[in-house]
PDB file of N, CA and C in Angstrom:
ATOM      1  N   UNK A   1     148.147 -57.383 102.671  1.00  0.00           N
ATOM      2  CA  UNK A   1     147.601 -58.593 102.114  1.00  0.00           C
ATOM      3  C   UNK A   1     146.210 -58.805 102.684  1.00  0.00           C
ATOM      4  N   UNK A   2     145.148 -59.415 101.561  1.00  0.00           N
ATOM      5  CA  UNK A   2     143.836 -59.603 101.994  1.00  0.00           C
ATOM      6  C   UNK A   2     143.122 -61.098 101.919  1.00  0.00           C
ATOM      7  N   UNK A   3     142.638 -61.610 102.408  1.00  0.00           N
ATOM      8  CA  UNK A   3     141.951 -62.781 101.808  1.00  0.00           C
ATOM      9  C   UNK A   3     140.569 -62.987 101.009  1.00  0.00           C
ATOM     10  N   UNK A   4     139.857 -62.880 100.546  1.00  0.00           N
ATOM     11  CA  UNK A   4     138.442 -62.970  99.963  1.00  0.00           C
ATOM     12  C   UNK A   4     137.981 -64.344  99.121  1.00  0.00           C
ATOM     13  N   UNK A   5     136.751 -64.451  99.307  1.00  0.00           N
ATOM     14  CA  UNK A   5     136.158 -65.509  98.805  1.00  0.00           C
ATOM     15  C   UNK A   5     135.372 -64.840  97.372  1.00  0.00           C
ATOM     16  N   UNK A   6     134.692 -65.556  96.534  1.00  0.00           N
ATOM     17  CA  UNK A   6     133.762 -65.410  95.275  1.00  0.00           C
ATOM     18  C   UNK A   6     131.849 -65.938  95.962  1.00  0.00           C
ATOM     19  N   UNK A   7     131.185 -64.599  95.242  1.00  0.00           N
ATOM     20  CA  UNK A   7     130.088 -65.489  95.590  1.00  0.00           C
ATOM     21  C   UNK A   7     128.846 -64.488  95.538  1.00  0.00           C
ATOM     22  N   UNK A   8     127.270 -64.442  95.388  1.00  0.00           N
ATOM     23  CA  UNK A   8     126.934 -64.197  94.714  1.00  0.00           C
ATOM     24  C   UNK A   8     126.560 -63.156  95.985  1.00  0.00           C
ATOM     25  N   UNK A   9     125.921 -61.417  95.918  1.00  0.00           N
ATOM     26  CA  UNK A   9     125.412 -60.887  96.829  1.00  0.00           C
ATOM     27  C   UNK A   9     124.637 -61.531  98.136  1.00  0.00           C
ATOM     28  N   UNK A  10     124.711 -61.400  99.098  1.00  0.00           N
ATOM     29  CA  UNK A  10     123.884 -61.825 100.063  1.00  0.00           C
ATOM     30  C   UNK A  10     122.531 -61.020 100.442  1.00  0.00           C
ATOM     31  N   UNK A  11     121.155 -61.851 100.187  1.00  0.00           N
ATOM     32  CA  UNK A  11     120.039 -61.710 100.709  1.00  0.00           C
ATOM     33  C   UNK A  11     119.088 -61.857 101.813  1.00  0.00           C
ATOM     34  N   UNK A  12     118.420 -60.799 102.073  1.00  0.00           N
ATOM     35  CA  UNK A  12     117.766 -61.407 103.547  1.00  0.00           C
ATOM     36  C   UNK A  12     117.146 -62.642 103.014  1.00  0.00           C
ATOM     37  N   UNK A  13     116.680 -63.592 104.060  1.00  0.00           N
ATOM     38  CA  UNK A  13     115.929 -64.787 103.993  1.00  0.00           C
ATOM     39  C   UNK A  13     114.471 -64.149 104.759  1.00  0.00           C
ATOM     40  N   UNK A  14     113.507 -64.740 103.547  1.00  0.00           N
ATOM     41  CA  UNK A  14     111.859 -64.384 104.321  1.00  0.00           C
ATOM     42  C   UNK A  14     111.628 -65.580 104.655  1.00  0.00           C
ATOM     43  N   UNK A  15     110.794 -65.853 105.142  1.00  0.00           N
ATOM     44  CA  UNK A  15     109.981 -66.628 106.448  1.00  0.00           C
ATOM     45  C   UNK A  15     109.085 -67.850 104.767  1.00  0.00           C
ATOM     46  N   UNK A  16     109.732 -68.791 104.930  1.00  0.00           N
ATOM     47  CA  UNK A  16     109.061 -70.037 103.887  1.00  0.00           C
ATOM     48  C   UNK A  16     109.927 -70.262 102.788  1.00  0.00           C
ATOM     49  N   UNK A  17     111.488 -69.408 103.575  1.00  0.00           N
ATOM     50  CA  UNK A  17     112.267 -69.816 101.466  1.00  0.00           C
ATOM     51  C   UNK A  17     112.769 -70.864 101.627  1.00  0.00           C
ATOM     52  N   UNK A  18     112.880 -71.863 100.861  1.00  0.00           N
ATOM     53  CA  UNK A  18     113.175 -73.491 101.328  1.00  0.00           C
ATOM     54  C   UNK A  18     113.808 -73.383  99.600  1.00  0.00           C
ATOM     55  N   UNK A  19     114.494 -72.043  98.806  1.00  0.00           N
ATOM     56  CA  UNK A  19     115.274 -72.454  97.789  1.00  0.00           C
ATOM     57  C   UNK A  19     116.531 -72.699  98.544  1.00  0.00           C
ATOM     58  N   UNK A  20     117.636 -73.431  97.764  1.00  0.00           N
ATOM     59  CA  UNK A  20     119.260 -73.572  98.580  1.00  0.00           C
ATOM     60  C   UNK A  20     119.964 -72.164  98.044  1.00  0.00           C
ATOM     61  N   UNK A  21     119.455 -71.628  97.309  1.00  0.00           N
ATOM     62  CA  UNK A  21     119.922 -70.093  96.940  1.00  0.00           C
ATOM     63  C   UNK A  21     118.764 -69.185  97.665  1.00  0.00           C
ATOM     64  N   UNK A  22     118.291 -68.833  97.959  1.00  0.00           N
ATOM     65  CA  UNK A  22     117.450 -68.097  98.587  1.00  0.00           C
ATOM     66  C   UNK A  22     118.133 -67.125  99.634  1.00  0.00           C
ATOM     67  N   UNK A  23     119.540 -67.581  99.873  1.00  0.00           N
ATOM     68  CA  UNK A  23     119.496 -66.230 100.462  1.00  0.00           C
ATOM     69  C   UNK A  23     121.047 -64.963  99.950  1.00  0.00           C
ATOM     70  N   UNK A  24     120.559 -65.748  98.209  1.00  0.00           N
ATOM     71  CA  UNK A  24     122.091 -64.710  97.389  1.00  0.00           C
ATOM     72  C   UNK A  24     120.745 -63.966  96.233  1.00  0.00           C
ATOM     73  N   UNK A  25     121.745 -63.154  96.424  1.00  0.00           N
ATOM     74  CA  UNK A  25     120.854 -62.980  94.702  1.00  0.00           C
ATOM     75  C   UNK A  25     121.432 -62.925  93.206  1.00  0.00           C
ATOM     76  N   UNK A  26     121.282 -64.745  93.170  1.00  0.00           N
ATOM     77  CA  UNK A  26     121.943 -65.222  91.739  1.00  0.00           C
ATOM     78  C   UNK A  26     121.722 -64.742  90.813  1.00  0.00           C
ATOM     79  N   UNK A  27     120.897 -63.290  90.369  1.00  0.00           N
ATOM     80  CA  UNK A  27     120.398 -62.490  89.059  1.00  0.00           C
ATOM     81  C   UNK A  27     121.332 -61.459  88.870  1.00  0.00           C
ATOM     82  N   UNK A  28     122.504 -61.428  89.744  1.00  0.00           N
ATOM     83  CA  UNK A  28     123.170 -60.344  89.885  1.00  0.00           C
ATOM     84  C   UNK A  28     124.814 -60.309  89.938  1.00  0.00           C
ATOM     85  N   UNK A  29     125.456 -59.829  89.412  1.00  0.00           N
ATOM     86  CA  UNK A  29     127.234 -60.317  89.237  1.00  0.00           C
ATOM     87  C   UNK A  29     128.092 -60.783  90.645  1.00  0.00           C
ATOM     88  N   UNK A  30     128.893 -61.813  90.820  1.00  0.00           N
ATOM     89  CA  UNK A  30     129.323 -62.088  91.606  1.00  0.00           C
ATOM     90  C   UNK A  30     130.158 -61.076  92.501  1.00  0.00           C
ATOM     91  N   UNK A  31     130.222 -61.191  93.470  1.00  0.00           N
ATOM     92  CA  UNK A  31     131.381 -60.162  94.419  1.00  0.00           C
ATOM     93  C   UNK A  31     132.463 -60.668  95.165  1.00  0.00           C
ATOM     94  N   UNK A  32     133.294 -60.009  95.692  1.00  0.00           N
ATOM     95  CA  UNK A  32     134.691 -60.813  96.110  1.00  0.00           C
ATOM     96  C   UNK A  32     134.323 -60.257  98.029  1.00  0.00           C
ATOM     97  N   UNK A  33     133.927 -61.285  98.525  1.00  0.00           N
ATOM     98  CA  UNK A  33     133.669 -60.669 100.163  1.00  0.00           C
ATOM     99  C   UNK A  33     134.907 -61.178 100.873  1.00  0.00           C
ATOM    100  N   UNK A  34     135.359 -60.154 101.451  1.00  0.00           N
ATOM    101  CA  UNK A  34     137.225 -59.679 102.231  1.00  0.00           C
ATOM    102  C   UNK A  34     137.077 -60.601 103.055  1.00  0.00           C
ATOM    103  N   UNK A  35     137.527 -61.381 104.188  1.00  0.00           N
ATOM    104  CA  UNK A  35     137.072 -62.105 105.455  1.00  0.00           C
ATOM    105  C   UNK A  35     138.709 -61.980 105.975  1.00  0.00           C
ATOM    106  N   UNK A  36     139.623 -61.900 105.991  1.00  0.00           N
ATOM    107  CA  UNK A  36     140.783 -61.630 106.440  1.00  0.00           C
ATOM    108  C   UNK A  36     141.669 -60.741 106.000  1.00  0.00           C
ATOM    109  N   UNK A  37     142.756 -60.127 106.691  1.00  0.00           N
ATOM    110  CA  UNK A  37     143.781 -59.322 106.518  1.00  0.00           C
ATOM    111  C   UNK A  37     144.613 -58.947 107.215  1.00  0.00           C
ATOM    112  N   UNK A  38     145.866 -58.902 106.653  1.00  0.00           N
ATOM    113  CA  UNK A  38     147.355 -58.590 107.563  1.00  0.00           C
ATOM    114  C   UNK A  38     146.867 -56.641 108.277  1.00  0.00           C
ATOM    115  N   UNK A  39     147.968 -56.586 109.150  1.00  0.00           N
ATOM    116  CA  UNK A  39     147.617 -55.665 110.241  1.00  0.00           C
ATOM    117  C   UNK A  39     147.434 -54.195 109.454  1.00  0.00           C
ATOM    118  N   UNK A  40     148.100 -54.332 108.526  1.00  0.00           N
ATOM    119  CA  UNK A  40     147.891 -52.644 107.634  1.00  0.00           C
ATOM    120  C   UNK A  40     146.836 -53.129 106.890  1.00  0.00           C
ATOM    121  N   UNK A  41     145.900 -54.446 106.752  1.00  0.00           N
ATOM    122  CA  UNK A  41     144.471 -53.833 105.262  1.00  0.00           C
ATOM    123  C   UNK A  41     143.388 -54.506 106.225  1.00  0.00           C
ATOM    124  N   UNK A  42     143.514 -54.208 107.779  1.00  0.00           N
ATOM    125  CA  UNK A  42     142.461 -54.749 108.190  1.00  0.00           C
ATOM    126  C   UNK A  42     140.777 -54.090 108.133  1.00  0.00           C
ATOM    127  N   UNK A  43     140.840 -52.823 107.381  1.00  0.00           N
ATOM    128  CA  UNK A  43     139.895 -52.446 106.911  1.00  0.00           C
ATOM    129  C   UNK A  43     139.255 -53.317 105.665  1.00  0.00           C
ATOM    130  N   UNK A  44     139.517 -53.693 105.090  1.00  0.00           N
ATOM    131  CA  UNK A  44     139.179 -54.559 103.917  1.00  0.00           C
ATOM    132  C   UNK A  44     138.555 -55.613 104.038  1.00  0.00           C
ATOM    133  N   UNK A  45     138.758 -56.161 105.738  1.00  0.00           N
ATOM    134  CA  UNK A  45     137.132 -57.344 106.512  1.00  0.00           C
ATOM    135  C   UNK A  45     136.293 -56.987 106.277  1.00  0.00           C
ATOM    136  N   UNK A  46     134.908 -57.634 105.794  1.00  0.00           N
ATOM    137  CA  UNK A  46     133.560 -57.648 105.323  1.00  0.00           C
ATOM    138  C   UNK A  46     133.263 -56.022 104.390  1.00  0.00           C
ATOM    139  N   UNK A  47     133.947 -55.996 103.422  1.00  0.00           N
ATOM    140  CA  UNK A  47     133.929 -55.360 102.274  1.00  0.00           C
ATOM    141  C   UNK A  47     133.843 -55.511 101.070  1.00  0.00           C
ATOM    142  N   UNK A  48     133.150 -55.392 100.254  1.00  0.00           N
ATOM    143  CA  UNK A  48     133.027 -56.173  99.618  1.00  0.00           C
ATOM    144  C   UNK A  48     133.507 -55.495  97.861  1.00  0.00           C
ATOM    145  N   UNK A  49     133.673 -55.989  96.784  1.00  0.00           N
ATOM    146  CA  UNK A  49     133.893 -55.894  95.768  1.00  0.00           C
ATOM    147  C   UNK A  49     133.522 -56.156  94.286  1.00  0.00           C
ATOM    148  N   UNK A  50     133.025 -55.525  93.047  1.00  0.00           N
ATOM    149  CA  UNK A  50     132.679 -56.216  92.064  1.00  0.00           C
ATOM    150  C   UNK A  50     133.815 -57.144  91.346  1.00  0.00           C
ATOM    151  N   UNK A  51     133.148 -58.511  90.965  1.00  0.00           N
ATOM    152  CA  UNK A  51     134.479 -59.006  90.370  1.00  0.00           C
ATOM    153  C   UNK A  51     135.788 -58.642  89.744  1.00  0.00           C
ATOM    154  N   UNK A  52     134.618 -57.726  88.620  1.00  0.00           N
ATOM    155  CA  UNK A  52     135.573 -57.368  87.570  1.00  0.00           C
ATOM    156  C   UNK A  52     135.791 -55.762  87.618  1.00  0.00           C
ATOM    157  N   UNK A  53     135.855 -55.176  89.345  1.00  0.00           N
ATOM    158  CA  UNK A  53     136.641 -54.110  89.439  1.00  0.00           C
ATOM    159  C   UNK A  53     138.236 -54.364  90.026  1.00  0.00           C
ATOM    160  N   UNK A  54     138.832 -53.462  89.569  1.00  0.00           N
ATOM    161  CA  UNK A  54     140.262 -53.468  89.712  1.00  0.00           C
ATOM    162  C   UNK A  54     141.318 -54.682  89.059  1.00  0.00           C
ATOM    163  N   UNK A  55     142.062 -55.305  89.642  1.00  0.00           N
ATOM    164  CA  UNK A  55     142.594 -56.008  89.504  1.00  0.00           C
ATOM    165  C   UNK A  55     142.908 -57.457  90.363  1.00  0.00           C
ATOM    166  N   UNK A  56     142.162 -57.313  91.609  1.00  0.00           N
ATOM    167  CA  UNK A  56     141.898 -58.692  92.736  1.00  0.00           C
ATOM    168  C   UNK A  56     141.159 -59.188  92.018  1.00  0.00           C
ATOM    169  N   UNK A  57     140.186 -59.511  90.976  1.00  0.00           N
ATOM    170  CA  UNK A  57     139.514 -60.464  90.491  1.00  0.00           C
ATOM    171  C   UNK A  57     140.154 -60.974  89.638  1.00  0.00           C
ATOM    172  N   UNK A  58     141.597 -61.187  89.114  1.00  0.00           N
ATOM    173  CA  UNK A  58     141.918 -61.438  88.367  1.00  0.00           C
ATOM    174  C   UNK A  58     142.889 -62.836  88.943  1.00  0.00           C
ATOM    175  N   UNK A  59     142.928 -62.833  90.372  1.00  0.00           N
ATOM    176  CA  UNK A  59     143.436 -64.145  91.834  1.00  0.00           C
ATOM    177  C   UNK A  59     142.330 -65.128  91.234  1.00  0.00           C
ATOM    178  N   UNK A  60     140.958 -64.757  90.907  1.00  0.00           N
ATOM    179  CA  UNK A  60     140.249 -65.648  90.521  1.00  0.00           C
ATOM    180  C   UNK A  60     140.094 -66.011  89.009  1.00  0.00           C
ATOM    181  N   UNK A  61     140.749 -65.890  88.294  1.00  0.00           N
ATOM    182  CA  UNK A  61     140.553 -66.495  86.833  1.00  0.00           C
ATOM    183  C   UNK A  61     140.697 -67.677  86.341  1.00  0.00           C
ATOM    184  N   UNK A  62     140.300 -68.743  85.789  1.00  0.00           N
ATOM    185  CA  UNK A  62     140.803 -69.865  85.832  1.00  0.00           C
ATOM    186  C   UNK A  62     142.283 -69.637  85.060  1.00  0.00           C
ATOM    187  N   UNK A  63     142.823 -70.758  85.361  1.00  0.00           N
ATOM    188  CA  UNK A  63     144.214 -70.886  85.152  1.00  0.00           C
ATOM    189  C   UNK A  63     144.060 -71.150  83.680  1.00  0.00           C
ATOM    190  N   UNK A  64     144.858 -70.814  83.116  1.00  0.00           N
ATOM    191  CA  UNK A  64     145.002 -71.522  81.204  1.00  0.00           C
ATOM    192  C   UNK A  64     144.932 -72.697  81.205  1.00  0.00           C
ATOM    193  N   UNK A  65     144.728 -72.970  79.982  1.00  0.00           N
ATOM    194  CA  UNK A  65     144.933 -74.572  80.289  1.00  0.00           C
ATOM    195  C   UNK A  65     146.330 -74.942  79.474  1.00  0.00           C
ATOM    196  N   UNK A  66     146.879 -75.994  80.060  1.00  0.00           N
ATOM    197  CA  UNK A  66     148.524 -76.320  79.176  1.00  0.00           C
ATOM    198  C   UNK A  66     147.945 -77.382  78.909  1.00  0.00           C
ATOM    199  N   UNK A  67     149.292 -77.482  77.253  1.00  0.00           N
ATOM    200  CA  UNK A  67     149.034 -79.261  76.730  1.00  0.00           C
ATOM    201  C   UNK A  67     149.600 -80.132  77.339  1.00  0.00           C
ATOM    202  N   UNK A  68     149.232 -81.043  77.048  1.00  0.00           N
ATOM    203  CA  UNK A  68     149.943 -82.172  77.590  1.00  0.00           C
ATOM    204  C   UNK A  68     151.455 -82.540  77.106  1.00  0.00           C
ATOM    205  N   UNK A  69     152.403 -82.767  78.009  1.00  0.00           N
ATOM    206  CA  UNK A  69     153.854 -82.528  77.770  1.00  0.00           C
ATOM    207  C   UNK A  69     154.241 -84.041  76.978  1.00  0.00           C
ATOM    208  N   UNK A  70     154.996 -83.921  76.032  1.00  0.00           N
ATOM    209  CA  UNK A  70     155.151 -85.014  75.193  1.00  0.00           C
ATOM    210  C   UNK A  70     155.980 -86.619  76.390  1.00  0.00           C
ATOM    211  N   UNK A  71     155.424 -87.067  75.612  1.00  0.00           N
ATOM    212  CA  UNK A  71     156.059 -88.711  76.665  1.00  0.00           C
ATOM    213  C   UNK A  71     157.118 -88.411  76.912  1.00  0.00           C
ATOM    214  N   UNK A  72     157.172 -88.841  78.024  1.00  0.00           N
ATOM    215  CA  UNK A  72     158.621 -88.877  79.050  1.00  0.00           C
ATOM    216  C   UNK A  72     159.163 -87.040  79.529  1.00  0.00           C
ATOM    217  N   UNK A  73     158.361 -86.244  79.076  1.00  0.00           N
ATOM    218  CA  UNK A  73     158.394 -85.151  79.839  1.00  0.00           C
ATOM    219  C   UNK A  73     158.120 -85.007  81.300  1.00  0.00           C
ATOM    220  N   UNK A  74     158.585 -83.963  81.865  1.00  0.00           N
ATOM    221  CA  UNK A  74     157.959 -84.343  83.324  1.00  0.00           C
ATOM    222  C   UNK A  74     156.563 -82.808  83.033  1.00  0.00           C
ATOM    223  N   UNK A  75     155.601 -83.061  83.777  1.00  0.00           N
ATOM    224  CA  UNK A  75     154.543 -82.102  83.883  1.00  0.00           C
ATOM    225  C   UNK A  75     155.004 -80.493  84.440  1.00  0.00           C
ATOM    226  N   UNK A  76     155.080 -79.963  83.550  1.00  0.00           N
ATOM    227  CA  UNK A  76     155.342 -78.806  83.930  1.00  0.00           C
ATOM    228  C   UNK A  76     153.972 -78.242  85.002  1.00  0.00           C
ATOM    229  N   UNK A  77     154.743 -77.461  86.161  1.00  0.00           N
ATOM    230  CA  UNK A  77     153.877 -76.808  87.714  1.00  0.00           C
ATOM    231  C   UNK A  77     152.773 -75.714  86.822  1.00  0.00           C
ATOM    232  N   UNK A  78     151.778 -75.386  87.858  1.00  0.00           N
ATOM    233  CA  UNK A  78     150.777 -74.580  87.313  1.00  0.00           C
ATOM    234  C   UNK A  78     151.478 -73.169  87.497  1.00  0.00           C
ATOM    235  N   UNK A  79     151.214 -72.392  86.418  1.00  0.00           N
ATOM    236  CA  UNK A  79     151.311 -70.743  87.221  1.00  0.00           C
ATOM    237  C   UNK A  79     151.113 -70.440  88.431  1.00  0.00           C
ATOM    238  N   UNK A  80     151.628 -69.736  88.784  1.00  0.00           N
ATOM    239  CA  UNK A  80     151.035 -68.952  90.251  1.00  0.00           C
ATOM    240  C   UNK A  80     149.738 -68.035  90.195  1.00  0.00           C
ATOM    241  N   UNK A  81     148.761 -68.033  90.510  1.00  0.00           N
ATOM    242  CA  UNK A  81     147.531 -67.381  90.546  1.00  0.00           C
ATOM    243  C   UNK A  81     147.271 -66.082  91.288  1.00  0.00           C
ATOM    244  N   UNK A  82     148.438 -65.980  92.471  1.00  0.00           N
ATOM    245  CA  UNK A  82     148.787 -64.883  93.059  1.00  0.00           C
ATOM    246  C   UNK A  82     149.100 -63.779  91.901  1.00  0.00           C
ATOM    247  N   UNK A  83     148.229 -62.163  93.037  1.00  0.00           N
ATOM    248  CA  UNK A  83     148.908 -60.736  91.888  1.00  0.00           C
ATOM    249  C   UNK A  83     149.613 -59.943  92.720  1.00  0.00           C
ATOM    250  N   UNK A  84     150.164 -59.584  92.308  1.00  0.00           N
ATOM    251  CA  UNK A  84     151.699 -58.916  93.313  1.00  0.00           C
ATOM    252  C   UNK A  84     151.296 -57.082  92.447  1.00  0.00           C
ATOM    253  N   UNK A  85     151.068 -56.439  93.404  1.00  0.00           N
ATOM    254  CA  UNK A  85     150.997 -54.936  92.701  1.00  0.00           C
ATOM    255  C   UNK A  85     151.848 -54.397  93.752  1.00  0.00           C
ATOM    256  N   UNK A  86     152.856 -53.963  93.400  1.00  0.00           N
ATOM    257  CA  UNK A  86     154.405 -53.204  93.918  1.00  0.00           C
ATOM    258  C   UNK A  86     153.866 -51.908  94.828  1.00  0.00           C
ATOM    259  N   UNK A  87     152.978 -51.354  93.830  1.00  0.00           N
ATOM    260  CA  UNK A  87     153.023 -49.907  94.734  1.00  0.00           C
ATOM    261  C   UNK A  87     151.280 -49.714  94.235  1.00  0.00           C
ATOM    262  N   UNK A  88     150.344 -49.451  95.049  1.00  0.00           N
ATOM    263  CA  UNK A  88     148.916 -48.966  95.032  1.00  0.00           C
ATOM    264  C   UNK A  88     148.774 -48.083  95.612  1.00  0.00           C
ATOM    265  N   UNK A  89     148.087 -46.628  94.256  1.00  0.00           N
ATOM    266  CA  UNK A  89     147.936 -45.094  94.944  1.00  0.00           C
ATOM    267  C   UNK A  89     146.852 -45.163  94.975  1.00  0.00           C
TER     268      UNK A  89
END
């Protein structure tokens, strides 16, 4: 098991950048950067990933959206957003 965040490449900062993005580079596809992991994927700390390689970008998709449950229904729970892959060769 791994943990990762969303977010845009990281850039050096030069000397006068006073943008609040200045130090990603927002021209360019987001990446999934690792920051934790159980004792077998501790290689996978500060590694990084294209969104839409494999199948971990898919933890980040927004959820569907459901209708609204008719009066006096109770709200049906969100999906689980977790991906469970059994066996990875």
């Amino acid at each position: 098991m791994y943990v990762g965040y969303v977010d845009f490449p990281p850039k050096p900062l030069q000397e006068g950048d006073d943008d609040e993005s200045a130090h990603q580079y927002t021209d360019q596809p987001k990446i999934i950067r690792y920051i934790g992991a159980n004792k077998g994927h501790r290689f996978m700390i500060g590694q990084t990933v294209g969104l839409e390689a494999g199948v971990t970008g898919k933890v980040f998709d927004a959820p569907p959206v459901q209708d609204a449950p008719p009066d006096g229904e109770p709200v049906p729970s969100p999906p689980s957003m977790a991906v469970y892959i059994a066996s990875v060769v």
